[in-house]
Protein backbone atom coordinates (compact mmCIF):
# COMPACT_ATOMS: atom_id res chain seq x y z
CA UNK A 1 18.74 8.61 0.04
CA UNK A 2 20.96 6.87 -2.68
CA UNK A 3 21.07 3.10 -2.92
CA UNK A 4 24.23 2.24 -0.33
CA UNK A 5 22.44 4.36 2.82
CA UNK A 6 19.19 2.18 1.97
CA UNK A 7 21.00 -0.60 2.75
CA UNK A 8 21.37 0.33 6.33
CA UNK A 9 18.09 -0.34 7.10
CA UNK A 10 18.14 -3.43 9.26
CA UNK A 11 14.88 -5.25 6.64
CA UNK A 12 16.93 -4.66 3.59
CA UNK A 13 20.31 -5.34 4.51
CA UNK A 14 19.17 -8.82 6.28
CA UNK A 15 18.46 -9.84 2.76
CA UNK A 16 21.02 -8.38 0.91
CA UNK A 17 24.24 -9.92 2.56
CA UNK A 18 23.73 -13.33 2.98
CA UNK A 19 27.32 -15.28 2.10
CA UNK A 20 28.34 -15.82 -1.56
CA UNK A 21 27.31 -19.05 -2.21
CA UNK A 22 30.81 -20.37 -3.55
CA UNK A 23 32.20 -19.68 0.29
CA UNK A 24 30.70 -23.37 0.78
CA UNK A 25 32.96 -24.99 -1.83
CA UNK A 26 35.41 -24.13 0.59
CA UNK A 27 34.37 -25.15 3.59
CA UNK A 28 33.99 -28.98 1.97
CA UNK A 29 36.96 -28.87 1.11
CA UNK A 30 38.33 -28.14 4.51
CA UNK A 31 36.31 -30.99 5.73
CA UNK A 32 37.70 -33.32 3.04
CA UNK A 33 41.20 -32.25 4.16
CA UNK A 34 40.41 -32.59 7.72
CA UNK A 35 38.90 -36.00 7.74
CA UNK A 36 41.88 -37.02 5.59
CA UNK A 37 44.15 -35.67 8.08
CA UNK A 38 42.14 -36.51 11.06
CA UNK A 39 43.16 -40.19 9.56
CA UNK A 40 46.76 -39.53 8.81
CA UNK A 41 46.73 -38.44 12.61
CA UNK A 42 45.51 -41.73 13.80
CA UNK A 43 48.14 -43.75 11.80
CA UNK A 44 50.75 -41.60 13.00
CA UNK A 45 50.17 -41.63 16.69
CA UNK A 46 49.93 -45.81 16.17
CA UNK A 47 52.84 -45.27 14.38
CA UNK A 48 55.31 -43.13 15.44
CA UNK A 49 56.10 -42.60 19.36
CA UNK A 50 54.06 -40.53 21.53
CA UNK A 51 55.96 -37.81 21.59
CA UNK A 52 55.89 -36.53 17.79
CA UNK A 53 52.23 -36.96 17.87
CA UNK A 54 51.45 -34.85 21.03
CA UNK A 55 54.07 -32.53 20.14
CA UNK A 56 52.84 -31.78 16.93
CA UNK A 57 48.67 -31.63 17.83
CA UNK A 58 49.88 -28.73 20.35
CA UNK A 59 51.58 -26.82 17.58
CA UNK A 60 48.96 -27.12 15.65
CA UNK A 61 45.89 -26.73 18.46
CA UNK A 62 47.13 -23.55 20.05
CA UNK A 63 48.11 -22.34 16.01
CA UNK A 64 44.36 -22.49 15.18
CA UNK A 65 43.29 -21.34 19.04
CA UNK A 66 45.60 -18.38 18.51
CA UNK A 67 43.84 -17.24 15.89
CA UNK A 68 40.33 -17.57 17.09
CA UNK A 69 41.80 -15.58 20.43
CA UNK A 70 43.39 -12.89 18.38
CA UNK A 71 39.69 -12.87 16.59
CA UNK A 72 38.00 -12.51 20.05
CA UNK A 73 40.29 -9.78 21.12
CA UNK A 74 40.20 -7.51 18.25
CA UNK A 75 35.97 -7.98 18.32
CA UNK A 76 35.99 -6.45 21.39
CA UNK A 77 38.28 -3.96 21.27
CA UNK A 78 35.96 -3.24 18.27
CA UNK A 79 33.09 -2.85 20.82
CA UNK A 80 35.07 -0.21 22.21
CA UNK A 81 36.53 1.71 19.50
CA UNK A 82 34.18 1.61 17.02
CA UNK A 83 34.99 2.58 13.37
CA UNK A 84 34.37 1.06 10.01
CA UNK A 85 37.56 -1.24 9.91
CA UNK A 86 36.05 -3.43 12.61
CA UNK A 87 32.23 -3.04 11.75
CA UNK A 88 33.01 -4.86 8.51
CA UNK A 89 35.38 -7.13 9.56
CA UNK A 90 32.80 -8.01 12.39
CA UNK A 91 31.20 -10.95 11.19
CA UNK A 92 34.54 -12.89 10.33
CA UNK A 93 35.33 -12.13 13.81
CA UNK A 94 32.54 -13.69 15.27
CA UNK A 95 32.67 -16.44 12.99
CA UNK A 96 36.09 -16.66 13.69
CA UNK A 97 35.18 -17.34 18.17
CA UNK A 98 32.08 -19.06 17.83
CA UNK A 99 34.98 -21.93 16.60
CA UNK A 100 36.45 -21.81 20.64
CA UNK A 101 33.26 -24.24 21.73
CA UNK A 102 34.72 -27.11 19.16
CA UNK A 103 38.32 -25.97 19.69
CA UNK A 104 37.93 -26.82 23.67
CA UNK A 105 36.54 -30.20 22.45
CA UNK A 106 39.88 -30.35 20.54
CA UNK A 107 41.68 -29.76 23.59
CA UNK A 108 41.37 -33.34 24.74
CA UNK A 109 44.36 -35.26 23.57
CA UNK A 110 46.52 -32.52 24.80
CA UNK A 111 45.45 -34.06 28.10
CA UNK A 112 45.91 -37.40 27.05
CA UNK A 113 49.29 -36.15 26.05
CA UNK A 114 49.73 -34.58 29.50
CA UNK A 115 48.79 -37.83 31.31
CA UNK A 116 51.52 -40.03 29.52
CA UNK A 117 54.31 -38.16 30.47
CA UNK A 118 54.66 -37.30 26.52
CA UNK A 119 54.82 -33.37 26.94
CA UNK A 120 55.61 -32.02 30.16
CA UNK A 121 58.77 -33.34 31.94
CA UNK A 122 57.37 -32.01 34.84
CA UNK A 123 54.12 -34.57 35.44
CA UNK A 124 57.55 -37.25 35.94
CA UNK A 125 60.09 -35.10 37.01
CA UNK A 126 59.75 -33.45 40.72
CA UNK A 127 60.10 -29.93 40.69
CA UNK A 128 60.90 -27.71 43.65
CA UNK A 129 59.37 -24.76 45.50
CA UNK A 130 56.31 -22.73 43.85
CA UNK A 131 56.74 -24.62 40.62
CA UNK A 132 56.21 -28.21 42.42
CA UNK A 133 52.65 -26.57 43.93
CA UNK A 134 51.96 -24.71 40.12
CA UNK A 135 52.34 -27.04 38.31
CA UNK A 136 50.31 -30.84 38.85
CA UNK A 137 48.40 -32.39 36.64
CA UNK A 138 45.07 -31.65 38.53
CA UNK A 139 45.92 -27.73 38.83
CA UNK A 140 47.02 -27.46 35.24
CA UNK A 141 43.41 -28.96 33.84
CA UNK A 142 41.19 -27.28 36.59
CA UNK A 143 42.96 -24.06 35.11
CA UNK A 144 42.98 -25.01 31.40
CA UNK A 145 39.24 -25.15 32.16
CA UNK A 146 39.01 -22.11 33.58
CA UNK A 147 40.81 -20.48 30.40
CA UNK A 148 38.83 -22.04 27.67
CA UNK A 149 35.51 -21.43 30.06
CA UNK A 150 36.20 -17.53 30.00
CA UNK A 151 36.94 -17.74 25.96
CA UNK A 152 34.19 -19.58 25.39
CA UNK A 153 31.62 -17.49 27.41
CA UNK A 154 32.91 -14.16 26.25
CA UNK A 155 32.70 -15.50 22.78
CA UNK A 156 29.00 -17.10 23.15
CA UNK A 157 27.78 -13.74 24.87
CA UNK A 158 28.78 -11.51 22.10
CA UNK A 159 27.69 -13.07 19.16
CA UNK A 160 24.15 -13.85 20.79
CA UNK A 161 23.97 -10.27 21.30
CA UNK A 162 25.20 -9.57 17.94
CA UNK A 163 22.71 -11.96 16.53
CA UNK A 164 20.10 -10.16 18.42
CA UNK A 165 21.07 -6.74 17.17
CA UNK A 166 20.30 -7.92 13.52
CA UNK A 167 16.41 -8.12 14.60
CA UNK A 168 16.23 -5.32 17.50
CA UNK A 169 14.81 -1.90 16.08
CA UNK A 170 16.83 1.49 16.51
CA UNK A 171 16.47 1.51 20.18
CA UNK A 172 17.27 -1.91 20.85
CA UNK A 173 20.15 -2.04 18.98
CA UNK A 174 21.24 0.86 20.38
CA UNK A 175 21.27 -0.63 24.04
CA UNK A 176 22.87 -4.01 22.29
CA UNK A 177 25.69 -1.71 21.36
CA UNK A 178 25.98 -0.61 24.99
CA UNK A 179 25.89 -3.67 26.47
CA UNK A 180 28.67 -5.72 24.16
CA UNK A 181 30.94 -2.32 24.76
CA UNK A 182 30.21 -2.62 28.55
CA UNK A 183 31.54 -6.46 28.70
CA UNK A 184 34.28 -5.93 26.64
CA UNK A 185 35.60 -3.93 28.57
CA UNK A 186 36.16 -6.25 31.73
CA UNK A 187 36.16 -8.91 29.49
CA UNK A 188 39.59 -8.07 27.64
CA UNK A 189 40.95 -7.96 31.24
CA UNK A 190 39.41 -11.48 31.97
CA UNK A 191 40.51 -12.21 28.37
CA UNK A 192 44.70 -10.81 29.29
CA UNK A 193 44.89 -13.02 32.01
CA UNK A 194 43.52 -15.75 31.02
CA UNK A 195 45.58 -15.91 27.59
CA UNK A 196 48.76 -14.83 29.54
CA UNK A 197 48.85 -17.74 31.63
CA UNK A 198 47.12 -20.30 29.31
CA UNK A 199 50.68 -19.49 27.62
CA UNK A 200 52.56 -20.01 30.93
CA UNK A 201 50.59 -23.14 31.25
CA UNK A 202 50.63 -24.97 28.22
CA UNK A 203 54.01 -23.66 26.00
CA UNK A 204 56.11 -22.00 28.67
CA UNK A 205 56.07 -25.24 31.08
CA UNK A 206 57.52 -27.32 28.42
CA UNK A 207 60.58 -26.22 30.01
CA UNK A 208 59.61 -25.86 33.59
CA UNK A 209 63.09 -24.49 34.41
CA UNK A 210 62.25 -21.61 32.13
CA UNK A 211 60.35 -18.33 32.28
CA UNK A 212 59.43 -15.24 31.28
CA UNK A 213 57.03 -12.57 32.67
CA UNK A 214 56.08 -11.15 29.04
CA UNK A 215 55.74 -14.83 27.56
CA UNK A 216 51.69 -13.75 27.09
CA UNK A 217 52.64 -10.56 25.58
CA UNK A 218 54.69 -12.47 22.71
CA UNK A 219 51.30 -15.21 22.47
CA UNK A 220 48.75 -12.33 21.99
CA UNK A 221 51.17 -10.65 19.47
CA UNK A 222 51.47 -13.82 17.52
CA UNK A 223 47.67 -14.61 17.94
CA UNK A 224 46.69 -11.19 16.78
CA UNK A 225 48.77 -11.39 13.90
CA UNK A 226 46.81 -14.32 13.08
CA UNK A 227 43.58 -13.13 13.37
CA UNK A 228 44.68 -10.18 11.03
CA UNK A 229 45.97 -12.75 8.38
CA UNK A 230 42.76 -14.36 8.25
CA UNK A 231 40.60 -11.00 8.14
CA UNK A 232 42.82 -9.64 5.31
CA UNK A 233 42.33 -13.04 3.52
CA UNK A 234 38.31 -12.83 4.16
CA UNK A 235 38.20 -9.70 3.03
CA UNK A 236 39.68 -10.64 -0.59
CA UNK A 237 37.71 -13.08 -1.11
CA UNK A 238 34.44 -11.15 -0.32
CA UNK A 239 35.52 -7.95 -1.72
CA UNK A 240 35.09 -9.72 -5.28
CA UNK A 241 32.06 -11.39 -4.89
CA UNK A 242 28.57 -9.62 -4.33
CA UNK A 243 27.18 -8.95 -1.80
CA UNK A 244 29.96 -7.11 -0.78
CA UNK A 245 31.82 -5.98 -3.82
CA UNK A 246 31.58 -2.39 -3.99
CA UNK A 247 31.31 -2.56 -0.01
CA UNK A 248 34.69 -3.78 1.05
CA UNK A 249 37.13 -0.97 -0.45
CA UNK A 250 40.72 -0.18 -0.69
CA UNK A 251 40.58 1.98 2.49
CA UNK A 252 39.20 -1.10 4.28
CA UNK A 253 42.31 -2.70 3.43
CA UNK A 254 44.25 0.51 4.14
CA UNK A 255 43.16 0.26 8.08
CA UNK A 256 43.48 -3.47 8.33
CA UNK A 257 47.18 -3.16 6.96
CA UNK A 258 48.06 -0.43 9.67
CA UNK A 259 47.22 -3.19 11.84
CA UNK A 260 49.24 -5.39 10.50
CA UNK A 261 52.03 -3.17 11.07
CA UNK A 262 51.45 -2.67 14.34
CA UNK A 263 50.52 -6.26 15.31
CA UNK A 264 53.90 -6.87 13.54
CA UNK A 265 56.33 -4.19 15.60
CA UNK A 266 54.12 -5.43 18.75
CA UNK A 267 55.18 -9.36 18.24
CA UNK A 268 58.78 -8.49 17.25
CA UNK A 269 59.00 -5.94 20.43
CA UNK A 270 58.04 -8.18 22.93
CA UNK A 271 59.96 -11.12 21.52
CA UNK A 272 63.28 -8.78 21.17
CA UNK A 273 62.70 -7.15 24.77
CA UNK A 274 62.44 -10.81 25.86
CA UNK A 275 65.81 -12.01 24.69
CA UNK A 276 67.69 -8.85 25.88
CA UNK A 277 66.17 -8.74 29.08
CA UNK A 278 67.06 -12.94 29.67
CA UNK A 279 70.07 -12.33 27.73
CA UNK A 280 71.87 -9.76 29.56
CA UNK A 281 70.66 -10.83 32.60
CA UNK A 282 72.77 -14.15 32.18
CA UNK A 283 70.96 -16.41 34.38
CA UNK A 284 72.03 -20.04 33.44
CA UNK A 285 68.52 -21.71 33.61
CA UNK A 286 66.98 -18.54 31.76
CA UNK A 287 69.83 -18.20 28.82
CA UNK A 288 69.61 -22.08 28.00
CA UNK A 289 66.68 -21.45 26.54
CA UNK A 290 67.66 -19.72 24.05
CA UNK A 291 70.94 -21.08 23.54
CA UNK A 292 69.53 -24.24 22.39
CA UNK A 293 67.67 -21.68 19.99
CA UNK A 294 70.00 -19.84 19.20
CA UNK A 295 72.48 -22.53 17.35
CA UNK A 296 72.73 -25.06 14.35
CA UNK A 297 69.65 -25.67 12.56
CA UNK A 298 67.48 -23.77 15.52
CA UNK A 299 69.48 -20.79 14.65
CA UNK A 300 68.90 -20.87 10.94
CA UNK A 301 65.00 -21.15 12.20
CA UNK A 302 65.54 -17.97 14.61
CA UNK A 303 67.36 -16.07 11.29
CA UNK A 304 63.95 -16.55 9.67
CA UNK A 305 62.01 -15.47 12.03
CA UNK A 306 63.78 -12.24 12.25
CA UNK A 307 63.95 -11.32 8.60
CA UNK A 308 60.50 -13.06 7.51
CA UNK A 309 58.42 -12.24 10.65
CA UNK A 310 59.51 -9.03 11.18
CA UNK A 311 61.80 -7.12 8.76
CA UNK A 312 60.43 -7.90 5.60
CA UNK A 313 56.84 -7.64 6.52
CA UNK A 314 57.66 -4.47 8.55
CA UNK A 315 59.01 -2.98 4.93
CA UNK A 316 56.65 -3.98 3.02
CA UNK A 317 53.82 -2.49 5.07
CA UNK A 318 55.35 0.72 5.71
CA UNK A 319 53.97 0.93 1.84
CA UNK A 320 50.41 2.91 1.95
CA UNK A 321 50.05 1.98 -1.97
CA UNK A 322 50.66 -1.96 -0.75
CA UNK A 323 48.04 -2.39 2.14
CA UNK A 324 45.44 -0.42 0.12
CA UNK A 325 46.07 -3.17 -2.64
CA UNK A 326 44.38 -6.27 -1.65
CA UNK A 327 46.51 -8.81 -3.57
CA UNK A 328 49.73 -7.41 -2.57
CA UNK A 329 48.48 -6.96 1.30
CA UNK A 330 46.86 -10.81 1.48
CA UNK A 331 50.64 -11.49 -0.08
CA UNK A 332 51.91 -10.12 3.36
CA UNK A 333 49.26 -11.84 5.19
CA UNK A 334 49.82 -15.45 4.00
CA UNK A 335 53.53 -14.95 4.84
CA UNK A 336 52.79 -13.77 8.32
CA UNK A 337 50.34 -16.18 8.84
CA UNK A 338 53.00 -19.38 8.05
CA UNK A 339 55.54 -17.39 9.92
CA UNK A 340 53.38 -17.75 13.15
CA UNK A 341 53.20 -21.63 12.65
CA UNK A 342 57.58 -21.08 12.71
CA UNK A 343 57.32 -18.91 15.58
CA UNK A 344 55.13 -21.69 17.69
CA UNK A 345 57.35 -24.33 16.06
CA UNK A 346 60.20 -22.80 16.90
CA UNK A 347 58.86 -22.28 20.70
CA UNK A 348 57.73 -25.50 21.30
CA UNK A 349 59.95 -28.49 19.14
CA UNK A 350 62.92 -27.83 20.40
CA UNK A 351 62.28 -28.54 24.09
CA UNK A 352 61.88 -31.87 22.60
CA UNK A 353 64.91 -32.00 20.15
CA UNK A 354 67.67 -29.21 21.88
CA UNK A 355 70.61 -30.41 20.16
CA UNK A 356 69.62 -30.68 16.66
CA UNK A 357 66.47 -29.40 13.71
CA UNK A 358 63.77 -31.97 14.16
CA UNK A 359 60.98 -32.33 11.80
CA UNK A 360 58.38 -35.36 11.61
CA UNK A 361 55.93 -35.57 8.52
CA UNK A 362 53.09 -35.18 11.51
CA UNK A 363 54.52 -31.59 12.53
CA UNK A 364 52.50 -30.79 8.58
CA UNK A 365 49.77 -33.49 9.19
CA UNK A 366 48.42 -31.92 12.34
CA UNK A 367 47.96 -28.30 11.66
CA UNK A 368 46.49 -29.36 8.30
CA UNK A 369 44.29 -31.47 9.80
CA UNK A 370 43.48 -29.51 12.55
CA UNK A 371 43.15 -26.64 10.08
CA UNK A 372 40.89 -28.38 7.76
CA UNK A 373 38.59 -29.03 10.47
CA UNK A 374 38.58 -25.48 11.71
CA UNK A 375 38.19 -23.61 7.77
CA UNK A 376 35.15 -26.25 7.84
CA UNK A 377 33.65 -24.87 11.27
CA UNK A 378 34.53 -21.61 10.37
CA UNK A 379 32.65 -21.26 7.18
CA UNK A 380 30.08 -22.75 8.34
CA UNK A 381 29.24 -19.96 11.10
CA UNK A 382 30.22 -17.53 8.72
CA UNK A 383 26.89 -18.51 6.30
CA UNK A 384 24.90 -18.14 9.00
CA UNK A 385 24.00 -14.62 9.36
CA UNK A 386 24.35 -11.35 7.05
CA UNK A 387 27.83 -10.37 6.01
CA UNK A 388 27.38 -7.38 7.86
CA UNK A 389 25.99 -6.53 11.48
CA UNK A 390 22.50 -4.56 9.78
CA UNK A 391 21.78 -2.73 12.57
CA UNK A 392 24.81 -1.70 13.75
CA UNK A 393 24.73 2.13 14.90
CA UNK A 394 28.06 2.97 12.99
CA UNK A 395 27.30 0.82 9.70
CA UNK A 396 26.94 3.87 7.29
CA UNK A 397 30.07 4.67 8.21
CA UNK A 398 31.44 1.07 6.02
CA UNK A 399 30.10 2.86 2.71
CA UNK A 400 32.14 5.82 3.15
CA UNK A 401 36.01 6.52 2.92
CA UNK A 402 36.09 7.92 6.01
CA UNK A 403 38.77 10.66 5.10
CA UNK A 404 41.16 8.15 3.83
């Protein structure tokens, strides 16, 4: 038995892949950003009116949400695929959804924001029909509670079991295995509807005379692309830093960028399907939505988001010498994950500004901030446990290449 298939053995492997100890350089300095955005935050909603304050906390809540629920949806289709690109990536996964607790607590203000008539025309305007019994102020929250309950359970369930696995012996594990494969299954279900109409509820009803049936389709897209970026990201900075140099190899990198790709061709064919389907359709309160999207300085925004959230990316990581180079691949990851921020941007602002580009110095301060906060939490759950799930029934199969 050579030196790597030691390491599977749950009392070695404990030890051996505790978190590089620079990892915590970086999760001060989220803090320090955070707190120092947390208090540009204050003087801007004193400041400026409520409406760039709220608008720009939701862009930059649901940014950071979406990629903690793209996190909590790959982990458990992990737990029901298997395979070495998710039993690695594992524990930046869980680290990634044991953030959803503190994010809930972050969902606050966006009540506040709700409750002064600052974001949704419809708590002052009366609707009509379904949408006047949908969509109150009471129902919204008692459903917003429902959504971050289900996250937050699914992602408190897993990574106690997961935790568990670390110091279970052969058997144990084994039946730890079974049983985070057996609730992943119904919860991914639990998990698709409650992220499909958490996006109905808190983007989509900024325009209340709007809709789409695959608006949650687009969301998970975007939020999976997210959760990618951040994994690819992860995985460079551990890959050059022991205990996981030598562990985390090109072919690593090689799966994670074929899901890039299809993450990629997944967000761009759900938000093209979208506009053809509303376009051609030519329904007047459906096609305003995207006329006021679709023109001026929205337009130039929509250009981008066509060539730099889909075509170049899609190019670039039809390479296989580019994802199984780390550099080039977090290259492509950092662009897609800014290009999400546009896409939310671009879904949200303009139901504020229609006619005309708006930007306020908060639509930065608050994903920063927010962001800051989150890289802070993040790191933080990431130091506590070993790099790598140690007793994991597929583990040996991270030291091999696995064909590739």
């Amino acid at each position: 038995m050579n030196d790597l298939e030691r390491s599977t053995s749950a009392d070695a492997s404990a030890a051996r892949y505790p978190a590089p100890k620079d990892l915590a350089r970086w999760g001060n300095l989220g803090l320090a950003v955070g707190l120092a955005g947390v208090a540009l935050l204050a003087v801007g909603y004193f400041t400026a009116d409520g409406e760039h304050f709220y608008r720009s906390y939701l862009v930059g809540w649901i940014y950071w949400l979406s990629i903690a629920l793209g996190s909590l949806a790959l982990l458990m289709v992990h737990h029901l695929t298997t395979g070495a690109w998710g039993t690695v990536a594992r524990r930046i996964f869980e680290a990634a959804v044991r953030t959803l607790p503190y994010l809930a607590v972050l969902f606050v203000p966006i009540y506040f924001g709700l409750r002064s008539g600052s974001l949704y025309e419809w708590t002052h305007e009366p609707l009509t029909g379904n949408k006047a019994i949908w969509l109150t102020p009471s129902a919204w929250l008692l459903r917003s509670v429902i959504y971050l309950a289900v996250w937050v359970v699914l992602a408190l369930v897993l990574t106690r079991w997961s935790a568990k696995q670390d110091e279970a012996d052969e058997v144990g594990a084994t039946a730890l295995f079974k049983k985070m494969r057996a609730v992943s299954g119904g919860g991914l279900v639990l998990f698709a509807f409650a992220l499909t109409f958490a996006a109905f509820d808190w983007i989509m009803s900024l325009d209340p005379h709007w809709y789409s049936t695959i608006y949650g389709a687009w969301f998970f897209g975007g939020s999976g692309l997210g959760a990618l970026g951040l994994l690819v990201l992860m995985g460079l900075f551990l890959a050059n830093r022991e205990p996981l140099a030598g562990v985390i190899a090109k072919h690593h990198f090689h799966d994670w960028g074929k899901l890039l790709l299809a993450f990629t061709m997944l967000w761009a064919y759900f938000s093209v399907s979208q506009l053809l389907i509303i376009w051609s359709g030519n329904i007047p309160e459906e096609v305003v939505w995207y006329h006021e999207r679709l023109r001026g300085g929205w337009g130039g925004v929509g250009l981008a988001l066509a060539l730099l959230h889909f075509a170049l990316p899609f190019l670039l990581l039809l390479s296989r010498d580019l994802k199984r180079q780390s550099k080039m691949l977090a290259g492509v990851a950092v662009l897609l994950l800014v290009m999400h921020w546009v896409d939310l941007y671009w879904n949200v602002v303009p139901n504020f500004s229609p006619e005309n580009l708006s930007f306020h110095w908060l639509d930065v301060v608050a994903p920063l901030a927010l962001g800051g906060l989150w890289v802070w939490l993040f790191v933080g759950e990431l130091r506590k446990r070993p790099l790598l799930p140690v007793n994991d029934p597929y583990l040996e199969e991270v030291f091999t290449d696995g064909g590739h």
